[in-house]
C-alpha atoms as a PDB file:
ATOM      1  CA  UNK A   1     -11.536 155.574  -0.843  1.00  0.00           C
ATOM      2  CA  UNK A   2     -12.050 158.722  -2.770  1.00  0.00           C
ATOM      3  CA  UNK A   3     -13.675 161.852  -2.426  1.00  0.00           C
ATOM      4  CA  UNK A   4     -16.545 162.211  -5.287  1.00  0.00           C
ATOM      5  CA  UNK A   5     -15.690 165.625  -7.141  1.00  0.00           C
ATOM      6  CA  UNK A   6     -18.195 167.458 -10.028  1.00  0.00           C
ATOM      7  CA  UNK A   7     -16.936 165.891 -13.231  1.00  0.00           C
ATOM      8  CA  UNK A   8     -15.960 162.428 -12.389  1.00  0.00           C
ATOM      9  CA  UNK A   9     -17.400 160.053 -14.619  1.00  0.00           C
ATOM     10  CA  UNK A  10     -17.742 156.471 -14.660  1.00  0.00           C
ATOM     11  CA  UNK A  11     -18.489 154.255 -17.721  1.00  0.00           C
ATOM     12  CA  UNK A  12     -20.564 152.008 -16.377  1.00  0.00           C
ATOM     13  CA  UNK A  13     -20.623 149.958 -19.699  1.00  0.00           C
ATOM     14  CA  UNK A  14     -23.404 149.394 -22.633  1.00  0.00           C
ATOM     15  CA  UNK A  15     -23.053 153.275 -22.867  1.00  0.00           C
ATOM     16  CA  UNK A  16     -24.510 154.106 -19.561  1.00  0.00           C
ATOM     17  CA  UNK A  17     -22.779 156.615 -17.945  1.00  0.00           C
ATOM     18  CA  UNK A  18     -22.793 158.330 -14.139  1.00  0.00           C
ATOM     19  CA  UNK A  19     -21.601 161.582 -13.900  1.00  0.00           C
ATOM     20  CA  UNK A  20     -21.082 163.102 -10.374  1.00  0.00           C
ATOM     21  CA  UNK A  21     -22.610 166.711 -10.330  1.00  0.00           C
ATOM     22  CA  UNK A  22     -21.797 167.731  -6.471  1.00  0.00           C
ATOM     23  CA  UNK A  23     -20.590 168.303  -4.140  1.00  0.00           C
ATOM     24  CA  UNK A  24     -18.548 171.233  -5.222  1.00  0.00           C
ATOM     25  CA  UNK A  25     -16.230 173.554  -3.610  1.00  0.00           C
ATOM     26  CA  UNK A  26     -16.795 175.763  -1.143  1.00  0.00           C
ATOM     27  CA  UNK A  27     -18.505 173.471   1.084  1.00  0.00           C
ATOM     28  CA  UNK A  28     -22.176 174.586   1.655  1.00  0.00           C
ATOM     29  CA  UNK A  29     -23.514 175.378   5.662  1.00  0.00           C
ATOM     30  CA  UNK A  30     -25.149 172.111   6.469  1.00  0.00           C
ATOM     31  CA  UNK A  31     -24.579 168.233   5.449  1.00  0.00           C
ATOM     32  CA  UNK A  32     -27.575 168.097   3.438  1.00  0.00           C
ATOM     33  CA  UNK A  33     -26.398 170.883   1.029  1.00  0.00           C
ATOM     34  CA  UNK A  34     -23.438 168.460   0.273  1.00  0.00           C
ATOM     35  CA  UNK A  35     -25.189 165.430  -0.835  1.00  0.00           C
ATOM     36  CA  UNK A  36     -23.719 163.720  -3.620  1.00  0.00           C
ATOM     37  CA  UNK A  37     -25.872 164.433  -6.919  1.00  0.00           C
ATOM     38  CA  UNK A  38     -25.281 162.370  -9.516  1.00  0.00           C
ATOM     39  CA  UNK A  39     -26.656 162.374 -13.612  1.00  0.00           C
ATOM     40  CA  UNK A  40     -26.907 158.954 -15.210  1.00  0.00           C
ATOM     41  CA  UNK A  41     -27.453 158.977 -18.772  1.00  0.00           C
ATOM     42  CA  UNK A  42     -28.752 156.391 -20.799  1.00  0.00           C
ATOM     43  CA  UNK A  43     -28.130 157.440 -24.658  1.00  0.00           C
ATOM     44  CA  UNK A  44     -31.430 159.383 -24.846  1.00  0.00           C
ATOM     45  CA  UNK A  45     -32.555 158.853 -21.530  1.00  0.00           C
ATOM     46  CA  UNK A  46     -31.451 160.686 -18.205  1.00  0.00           C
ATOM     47  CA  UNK A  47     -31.643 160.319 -14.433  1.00  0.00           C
ATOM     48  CA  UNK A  48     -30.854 163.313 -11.599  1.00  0.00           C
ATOM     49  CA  UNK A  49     -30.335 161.731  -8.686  1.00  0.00           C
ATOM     50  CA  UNK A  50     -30.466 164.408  -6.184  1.00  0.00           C
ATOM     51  CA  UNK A  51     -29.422 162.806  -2.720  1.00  0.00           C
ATOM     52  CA  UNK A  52     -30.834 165.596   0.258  1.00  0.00           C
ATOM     53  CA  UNK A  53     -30.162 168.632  -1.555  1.00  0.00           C
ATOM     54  CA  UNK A  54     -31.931 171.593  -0.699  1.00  0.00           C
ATOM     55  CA  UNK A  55     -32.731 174.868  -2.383  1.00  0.00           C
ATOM     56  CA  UNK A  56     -28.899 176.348  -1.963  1.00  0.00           C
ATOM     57  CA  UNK A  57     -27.142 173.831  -3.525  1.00  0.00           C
ATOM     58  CA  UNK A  58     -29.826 173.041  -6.603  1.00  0.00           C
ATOM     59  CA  UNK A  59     -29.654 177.040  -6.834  1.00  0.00           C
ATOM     60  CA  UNK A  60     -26.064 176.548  -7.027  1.00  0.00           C
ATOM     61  CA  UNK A  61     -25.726 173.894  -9.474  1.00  0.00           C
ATOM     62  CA  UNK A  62     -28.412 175.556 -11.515  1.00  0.00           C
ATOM     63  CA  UNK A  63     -26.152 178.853 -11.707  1.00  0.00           C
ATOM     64  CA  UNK A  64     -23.056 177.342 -12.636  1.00  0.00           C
ATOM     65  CA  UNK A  65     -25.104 175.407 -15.552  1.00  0.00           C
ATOM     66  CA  UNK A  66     -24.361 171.857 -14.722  1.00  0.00           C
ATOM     67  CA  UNK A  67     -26.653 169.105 -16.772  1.00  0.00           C
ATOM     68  CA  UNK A  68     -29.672 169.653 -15.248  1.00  0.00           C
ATOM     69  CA  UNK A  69     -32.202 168.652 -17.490  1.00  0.00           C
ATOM     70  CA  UNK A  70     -33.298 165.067 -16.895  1.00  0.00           C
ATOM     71  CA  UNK A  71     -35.811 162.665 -18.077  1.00  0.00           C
ATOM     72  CA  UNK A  72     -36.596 161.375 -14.644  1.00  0.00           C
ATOM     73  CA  UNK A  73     -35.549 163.425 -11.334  1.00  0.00           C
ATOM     74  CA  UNK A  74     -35.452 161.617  -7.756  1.00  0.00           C
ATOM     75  CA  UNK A  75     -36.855 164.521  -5.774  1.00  0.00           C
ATOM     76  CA  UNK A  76     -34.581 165.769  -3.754  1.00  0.00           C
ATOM     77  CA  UNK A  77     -34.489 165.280   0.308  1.00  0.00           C
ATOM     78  CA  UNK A  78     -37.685 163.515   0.344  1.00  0.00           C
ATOM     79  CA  UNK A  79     -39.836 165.948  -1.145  1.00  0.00           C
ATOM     80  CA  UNK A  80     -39.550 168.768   1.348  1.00  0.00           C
ATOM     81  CA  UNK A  81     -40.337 171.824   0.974  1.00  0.00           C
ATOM     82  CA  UNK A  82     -36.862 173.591   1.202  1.00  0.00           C
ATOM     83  CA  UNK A  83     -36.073 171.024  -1.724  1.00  0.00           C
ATOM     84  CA  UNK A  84     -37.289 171.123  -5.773  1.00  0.00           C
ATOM     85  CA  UNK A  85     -37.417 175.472  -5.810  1.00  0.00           C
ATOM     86  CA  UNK A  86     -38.565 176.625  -9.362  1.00  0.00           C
ATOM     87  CA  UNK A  87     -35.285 177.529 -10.774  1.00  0.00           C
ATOM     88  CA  UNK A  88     -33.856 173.926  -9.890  1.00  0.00           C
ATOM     89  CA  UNK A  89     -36.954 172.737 -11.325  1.00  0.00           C
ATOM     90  CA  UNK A  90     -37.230 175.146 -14.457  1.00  0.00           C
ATOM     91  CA  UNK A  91     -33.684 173.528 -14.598  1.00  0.00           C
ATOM     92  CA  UNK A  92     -33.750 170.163 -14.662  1.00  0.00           C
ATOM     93  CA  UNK A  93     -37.308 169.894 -16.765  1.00  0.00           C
ATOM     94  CA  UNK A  94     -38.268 166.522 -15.188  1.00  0.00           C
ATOM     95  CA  UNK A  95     -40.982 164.488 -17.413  1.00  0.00           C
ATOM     96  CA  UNK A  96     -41.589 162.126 -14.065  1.00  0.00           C
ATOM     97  CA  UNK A  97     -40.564 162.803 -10.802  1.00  0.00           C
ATOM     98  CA  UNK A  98     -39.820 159.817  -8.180  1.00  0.00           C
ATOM     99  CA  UNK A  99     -39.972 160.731  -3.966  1.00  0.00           C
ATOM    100  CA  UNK A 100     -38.634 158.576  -1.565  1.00  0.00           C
ATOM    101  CA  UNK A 101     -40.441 158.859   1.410  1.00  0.00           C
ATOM    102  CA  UNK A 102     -41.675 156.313   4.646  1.00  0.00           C
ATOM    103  CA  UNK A 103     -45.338 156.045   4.816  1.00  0.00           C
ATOM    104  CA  UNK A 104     -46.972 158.168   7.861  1.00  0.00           C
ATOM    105  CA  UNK A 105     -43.467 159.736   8.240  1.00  0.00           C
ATOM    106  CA  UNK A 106     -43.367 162.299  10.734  1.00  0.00           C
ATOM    107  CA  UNK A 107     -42.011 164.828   8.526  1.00  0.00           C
ATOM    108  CA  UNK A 108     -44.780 165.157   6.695  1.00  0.00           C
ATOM    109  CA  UNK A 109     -42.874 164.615   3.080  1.00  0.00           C
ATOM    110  CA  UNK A 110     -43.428 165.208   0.665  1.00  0.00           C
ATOM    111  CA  UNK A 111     -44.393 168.932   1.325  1.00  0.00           C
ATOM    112  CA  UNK A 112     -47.396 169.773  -0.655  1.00  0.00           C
ATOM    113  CA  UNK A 113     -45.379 172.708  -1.790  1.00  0.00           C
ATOM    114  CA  UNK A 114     -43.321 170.631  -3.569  1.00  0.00           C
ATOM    115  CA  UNK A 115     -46.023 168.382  -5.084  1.00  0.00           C
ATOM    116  CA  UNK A 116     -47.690 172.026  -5.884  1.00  0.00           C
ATOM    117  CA  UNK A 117     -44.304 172.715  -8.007  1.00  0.00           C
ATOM    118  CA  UNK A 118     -44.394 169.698  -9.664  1.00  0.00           C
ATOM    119  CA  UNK A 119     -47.733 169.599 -10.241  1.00  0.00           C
ATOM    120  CA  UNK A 120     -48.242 173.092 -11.673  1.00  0.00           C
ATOM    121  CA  UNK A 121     -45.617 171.628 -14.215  1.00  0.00           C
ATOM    122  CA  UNK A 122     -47.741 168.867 -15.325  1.00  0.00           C
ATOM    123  CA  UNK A 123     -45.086 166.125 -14.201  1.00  0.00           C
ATOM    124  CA  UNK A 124     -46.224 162.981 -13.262  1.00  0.00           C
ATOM    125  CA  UNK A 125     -45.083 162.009  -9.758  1.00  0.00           C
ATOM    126  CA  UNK A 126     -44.447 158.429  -7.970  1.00  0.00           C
ATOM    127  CA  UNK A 127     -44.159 158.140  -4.378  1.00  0.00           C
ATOM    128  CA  UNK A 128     -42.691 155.351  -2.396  1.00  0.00           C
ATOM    129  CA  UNK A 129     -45.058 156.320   0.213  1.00  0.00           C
ATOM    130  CA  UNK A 130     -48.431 155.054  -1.571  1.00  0.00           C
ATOM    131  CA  UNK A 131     -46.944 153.026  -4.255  1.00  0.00           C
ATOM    132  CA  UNK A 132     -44.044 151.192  -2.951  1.00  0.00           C
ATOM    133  CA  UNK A 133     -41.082 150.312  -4.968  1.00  0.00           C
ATOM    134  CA  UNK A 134     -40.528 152.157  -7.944  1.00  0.00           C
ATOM    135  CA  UNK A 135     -38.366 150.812 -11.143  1.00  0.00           C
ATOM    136  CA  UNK A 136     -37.775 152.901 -14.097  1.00  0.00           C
ATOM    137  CA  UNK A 137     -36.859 150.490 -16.985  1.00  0.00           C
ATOM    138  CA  UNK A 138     -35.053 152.332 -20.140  1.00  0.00           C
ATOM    139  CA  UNK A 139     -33.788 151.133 -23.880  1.00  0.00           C
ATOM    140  CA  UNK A 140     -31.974 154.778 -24.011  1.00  0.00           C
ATOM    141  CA  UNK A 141     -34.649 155.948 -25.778  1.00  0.00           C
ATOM    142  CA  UNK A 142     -37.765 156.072 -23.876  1.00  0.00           C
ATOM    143  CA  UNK A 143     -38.499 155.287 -20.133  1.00  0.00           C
ATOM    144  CA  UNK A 144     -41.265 153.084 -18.466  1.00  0.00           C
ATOM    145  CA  UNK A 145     -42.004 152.952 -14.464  1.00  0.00           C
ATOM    146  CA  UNK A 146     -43.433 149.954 -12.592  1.00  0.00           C
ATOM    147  CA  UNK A 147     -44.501 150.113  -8.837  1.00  0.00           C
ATOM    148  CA  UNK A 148     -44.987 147.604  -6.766  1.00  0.00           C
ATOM    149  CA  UNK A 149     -45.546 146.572  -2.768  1.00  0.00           C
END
């Protein structure tokens, strides 16, 4: 087994490539802060996938510049609101955002600050929540999502 590190790539063939974006080094207070954030890029088309992050480590990644800016974004740590802050978001650029979240959860996610954010940014959002399972289908140039329950 090995540790994923910012950087590491993997070809995972008919030119899609993962790229992982964090953890990085120091290690952030808190396990959620060091999720695992990956990019997966399909020629033209691009997927953050954000694990629990929460506003210090997007902040960070945002600061250091990593490839932010994404076609589709997989809201981070459900949709709460100490996740998706405006830089991360001004950032990454999302044209559809996808949060994975139980129905009636007792978290209440996703926070309707975060919706606010997203929505204030005119991106279209799909929830597992009231739409089931989401699939976002690509050709590396353009993107289509199906839901389903």
């Amino acid at each position: 087994m090995r540790a994923a590190r910012p950087g590491q790539r993997l070809q995972l063939g008919d030119g899609v490539v993962l790229t992982v974006l964090a953890p990085s080094s120091p290690p952030l207070p808190g396990s959620n802060e060091n999720s695992i954030v990956l990019r997966l890029e399909h020629e033209r088309v691009s997927m953050l996938l954000t694990g629990d992050i929460e506003r210090e480590a997007e902040e960070r990644l945002a600061r250091r510049g990593a490839p932010l800016n994404c076609t589709v974004l997989k809201v981070a740590h459900h949709g709460s609101k100490t996740s998706t802050s405006p830089l991360f978001l001004r950032a990454a650029n999302p044209r559809i955002a996808v949060v994975s979240c139980g129905r009636y959860n007792s978290f209440g996610h996703p926070a309707p600050q975060t919706l606010g954010r997203l929505a204030a940014r005119a991106v279209p959002v799909y929830r597992t929540d009231t739409q089931g399972a989401i699939e976002i289908l690509s050709d590396g140039r353009d993107c289509w999502v199906q839901t389903f329950r």
